[in-house]
N, C-alpha and C. Protein backbone atom coordinates (compact mmCIF):
# COMPACT_ATOMS: atom_id res chain seq x y z
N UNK A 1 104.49 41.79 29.04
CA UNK A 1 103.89 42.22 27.79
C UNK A 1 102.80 43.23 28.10
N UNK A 2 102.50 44.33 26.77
CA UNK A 2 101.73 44.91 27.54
C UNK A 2 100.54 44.89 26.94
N UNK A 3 99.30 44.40 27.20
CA UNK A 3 98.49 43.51 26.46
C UNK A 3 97.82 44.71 25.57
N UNK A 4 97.49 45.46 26.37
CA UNK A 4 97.20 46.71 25.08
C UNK A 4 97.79 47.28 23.78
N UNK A 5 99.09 47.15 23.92
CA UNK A 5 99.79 47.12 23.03
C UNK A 5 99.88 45.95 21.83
N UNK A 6 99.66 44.58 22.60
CA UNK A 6 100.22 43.24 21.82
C UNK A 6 98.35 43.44 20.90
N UNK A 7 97.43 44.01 21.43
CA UNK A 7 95.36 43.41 20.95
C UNK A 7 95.69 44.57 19.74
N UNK A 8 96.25 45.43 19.58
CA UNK A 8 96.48 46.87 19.01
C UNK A 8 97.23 45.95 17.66
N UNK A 9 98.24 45.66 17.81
CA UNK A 9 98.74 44.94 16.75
C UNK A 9 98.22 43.58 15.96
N UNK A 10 97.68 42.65 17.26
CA UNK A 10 96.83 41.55 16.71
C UNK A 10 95.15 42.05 16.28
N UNK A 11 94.93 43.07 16.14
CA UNK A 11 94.07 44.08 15.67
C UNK A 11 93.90 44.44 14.21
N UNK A 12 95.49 44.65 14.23
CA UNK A 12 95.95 45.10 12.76
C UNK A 12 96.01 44.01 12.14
N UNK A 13 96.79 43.17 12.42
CA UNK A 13 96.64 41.63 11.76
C UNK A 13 95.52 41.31 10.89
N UNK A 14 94.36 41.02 11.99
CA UNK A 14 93.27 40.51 12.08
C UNK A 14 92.36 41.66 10.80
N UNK A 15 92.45 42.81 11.08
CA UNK A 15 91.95 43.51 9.91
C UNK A 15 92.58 43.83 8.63
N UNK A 16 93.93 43.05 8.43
CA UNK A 16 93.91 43.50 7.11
C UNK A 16 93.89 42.07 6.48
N UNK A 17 93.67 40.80 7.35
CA UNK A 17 93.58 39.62 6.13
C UNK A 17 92.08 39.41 5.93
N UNK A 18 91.12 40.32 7.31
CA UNK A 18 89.55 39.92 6.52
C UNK A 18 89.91 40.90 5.42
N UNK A 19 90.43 41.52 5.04
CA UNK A 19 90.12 42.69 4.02
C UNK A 19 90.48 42.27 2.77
N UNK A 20 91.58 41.06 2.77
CA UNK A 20 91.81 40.51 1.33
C UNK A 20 90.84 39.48 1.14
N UNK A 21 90.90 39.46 -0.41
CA UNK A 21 89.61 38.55 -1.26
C UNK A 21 90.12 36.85 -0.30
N UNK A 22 88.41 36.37 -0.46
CA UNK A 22 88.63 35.09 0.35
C UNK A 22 89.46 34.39 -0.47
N UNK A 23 89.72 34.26 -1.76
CA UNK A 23 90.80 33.04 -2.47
C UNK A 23 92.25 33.19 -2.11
N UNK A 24 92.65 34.56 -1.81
CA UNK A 24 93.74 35.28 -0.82
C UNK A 24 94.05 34.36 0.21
N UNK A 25 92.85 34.51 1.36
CA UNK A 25 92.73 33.42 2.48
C UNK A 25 92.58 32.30 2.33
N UNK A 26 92.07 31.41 1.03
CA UNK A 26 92.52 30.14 0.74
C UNK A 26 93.44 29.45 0.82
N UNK A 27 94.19 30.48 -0.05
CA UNK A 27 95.73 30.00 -0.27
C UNK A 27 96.27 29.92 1.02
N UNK A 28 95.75 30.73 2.04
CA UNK A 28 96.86 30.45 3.27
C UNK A 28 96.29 29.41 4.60
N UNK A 29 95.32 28.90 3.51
CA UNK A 29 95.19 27.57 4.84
C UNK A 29 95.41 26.69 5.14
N UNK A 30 96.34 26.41 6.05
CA UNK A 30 97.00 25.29 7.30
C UNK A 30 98.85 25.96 7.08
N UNK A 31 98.82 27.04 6.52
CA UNK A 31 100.38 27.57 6.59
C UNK A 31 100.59 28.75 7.62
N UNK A 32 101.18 28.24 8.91
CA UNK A 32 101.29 29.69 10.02
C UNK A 32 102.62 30.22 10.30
N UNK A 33 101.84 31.46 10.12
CA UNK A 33 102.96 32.50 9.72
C UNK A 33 103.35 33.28 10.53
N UNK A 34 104.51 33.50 11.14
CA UNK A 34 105.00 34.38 12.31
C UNK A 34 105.79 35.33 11.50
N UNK A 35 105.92 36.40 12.57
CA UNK A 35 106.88 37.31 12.32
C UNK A 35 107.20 38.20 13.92
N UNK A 36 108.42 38.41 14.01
CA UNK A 36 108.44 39.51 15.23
C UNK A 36 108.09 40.86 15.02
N UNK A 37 107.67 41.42 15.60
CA UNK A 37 107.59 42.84 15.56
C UNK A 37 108.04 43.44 16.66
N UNK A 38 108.81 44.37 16.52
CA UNK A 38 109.34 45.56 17.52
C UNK A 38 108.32 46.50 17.67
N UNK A 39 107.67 46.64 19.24
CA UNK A 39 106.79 47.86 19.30
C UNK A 39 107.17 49.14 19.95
N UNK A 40 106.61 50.15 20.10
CA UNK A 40 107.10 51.42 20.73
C UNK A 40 107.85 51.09 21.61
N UNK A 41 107.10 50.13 23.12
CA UNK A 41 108.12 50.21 24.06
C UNK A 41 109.37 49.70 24.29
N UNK A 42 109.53 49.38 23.00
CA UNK A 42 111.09 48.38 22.57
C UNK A 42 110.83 46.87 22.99
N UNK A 43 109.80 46.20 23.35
CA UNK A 43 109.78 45.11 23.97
C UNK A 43 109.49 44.19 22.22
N UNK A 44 109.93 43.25 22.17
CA UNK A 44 109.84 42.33 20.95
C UNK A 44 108.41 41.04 21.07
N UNK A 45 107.27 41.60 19.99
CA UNK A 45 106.57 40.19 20.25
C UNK A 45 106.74 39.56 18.90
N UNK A 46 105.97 38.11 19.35
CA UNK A 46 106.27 37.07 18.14
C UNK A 46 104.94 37.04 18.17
N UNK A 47 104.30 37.64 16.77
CA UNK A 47 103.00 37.80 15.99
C UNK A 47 102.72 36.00 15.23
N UNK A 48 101.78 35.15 15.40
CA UNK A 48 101.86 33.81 14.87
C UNK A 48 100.11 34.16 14.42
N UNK A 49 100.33 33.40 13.15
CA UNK A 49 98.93 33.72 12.16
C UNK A 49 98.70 32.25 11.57
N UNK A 50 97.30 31.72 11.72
CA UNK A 50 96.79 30.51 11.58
C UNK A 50 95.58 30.95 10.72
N UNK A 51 95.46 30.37 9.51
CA UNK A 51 94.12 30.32 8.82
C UNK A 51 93.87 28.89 8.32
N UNK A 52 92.37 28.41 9.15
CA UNK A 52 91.90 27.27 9.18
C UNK A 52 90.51 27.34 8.57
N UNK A 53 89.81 26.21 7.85
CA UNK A 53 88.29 26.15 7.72
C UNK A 53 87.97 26.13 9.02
N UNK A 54 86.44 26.35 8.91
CA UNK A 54 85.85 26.77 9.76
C UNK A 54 84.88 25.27 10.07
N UNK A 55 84.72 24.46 11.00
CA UNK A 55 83.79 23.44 10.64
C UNK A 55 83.70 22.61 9.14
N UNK A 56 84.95 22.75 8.28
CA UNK A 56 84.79 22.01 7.82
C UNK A 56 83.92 22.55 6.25
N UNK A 57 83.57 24.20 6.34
CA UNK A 57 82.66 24.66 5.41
C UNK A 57 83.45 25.53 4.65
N UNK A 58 83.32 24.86 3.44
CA UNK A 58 84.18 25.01 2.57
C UNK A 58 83.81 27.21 2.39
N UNK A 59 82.97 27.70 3.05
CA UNK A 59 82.55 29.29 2.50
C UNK A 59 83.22 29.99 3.89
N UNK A 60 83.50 29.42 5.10
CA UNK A 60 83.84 30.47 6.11
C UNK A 60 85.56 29.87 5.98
N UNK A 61 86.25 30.53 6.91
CA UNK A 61 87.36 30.66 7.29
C UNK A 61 87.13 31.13 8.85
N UNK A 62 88.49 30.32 9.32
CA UNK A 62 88.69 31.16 10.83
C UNK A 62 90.43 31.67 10.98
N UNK A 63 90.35 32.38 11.32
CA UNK A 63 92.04 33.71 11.54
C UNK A 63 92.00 33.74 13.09
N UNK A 64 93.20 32.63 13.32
CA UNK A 64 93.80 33.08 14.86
C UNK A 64 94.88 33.90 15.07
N UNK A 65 94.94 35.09 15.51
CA UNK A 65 96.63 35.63 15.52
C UNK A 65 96.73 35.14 17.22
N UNK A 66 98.22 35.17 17.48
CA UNK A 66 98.33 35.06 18.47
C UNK A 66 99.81 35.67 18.50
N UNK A 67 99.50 36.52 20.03
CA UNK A 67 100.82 37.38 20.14
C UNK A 67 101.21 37.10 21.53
N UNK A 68 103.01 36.33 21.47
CA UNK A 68 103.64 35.91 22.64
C UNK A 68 104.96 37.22 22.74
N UNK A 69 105.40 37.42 23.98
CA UNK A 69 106.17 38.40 24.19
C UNK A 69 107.90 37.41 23.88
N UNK A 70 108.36 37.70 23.54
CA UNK A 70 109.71 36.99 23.64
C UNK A 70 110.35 36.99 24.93
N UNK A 71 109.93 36.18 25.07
CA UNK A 71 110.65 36.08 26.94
C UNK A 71 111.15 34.52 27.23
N UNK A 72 112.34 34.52 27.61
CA UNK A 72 113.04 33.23 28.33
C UNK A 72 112.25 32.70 29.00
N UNK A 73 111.93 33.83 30.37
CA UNK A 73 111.49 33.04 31.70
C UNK A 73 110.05 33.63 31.76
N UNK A 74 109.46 34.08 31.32
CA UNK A 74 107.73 33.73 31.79
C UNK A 74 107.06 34.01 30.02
N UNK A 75 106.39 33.22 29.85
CA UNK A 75 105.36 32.92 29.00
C UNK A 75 104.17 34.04 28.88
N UNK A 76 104.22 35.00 28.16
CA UNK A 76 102.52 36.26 28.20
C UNK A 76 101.97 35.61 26.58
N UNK A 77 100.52 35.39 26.32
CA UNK A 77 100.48 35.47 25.28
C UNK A 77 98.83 35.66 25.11
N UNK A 78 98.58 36.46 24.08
CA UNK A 78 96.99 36.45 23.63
C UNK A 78 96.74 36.20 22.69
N UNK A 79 95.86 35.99 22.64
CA UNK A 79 95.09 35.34 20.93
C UNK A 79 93.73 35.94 20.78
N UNK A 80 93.02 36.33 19.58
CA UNK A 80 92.35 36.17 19.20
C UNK A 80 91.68 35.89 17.79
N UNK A 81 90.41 35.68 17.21
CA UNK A 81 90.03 34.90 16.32
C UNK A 81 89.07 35.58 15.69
N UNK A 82 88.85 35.62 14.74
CA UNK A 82 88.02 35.82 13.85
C UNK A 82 87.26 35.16 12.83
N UNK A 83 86.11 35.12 12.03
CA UNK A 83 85.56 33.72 11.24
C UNK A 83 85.22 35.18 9.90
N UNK A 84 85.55 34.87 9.15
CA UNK A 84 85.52 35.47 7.84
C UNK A 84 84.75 34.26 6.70
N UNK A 85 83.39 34.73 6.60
CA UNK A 85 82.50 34.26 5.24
C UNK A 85 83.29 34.43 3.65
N UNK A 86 82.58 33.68 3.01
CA UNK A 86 83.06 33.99 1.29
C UNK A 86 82.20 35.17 1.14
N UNK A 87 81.29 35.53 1.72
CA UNK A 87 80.39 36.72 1.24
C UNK A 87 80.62 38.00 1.77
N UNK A 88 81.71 37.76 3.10
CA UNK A 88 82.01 38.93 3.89
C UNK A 88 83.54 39.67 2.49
N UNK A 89 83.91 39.54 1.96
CA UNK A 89 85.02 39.96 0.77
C UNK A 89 84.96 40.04 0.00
């Protein structure tokens, strides 16, 4: 995988669900959502999207994407996270 490529897309992810209204991100918490995406270098990743409370506080949210390469025999995968306020939308 080529990790620059996979942070580039889990990038995009990550910035367009802080960008919808937090009741948006309500609705999608504890439902994770994958999708593949085909990137330039033809290699296929599996994009997986988690929106959880944050501690339990009912005003933040936390957004994990996590991007695995589709591969049989070796496992690549990154994640990262974000915490989105009710006041940050």
């Amino acid at each position: 995988m080529n990790r620059h490529v996979a942070y580039k897309h889990l990038s995009m992810v990550l910035a367009a669900l802080k960008n919808r209204p937090f009741r948006d991100l309500e609705a999608l918490i504890g439902n994770r959502q994958s999708e593949r995406v085909r990137v330039d270098s033809g290699q296929e990743l599996i994009i997986d999207v988690l929106v959880e409370r944050e501690d339990h506080d009912e005003n933040t949210v936390r957004i994990t994407a996590t991007a695995d390469a589709a591969s049989t025999f070796r496992l690549e995968r990154l994640e990262e996270r974000i915490i989105v306020s009710r006041d940050a939308t």
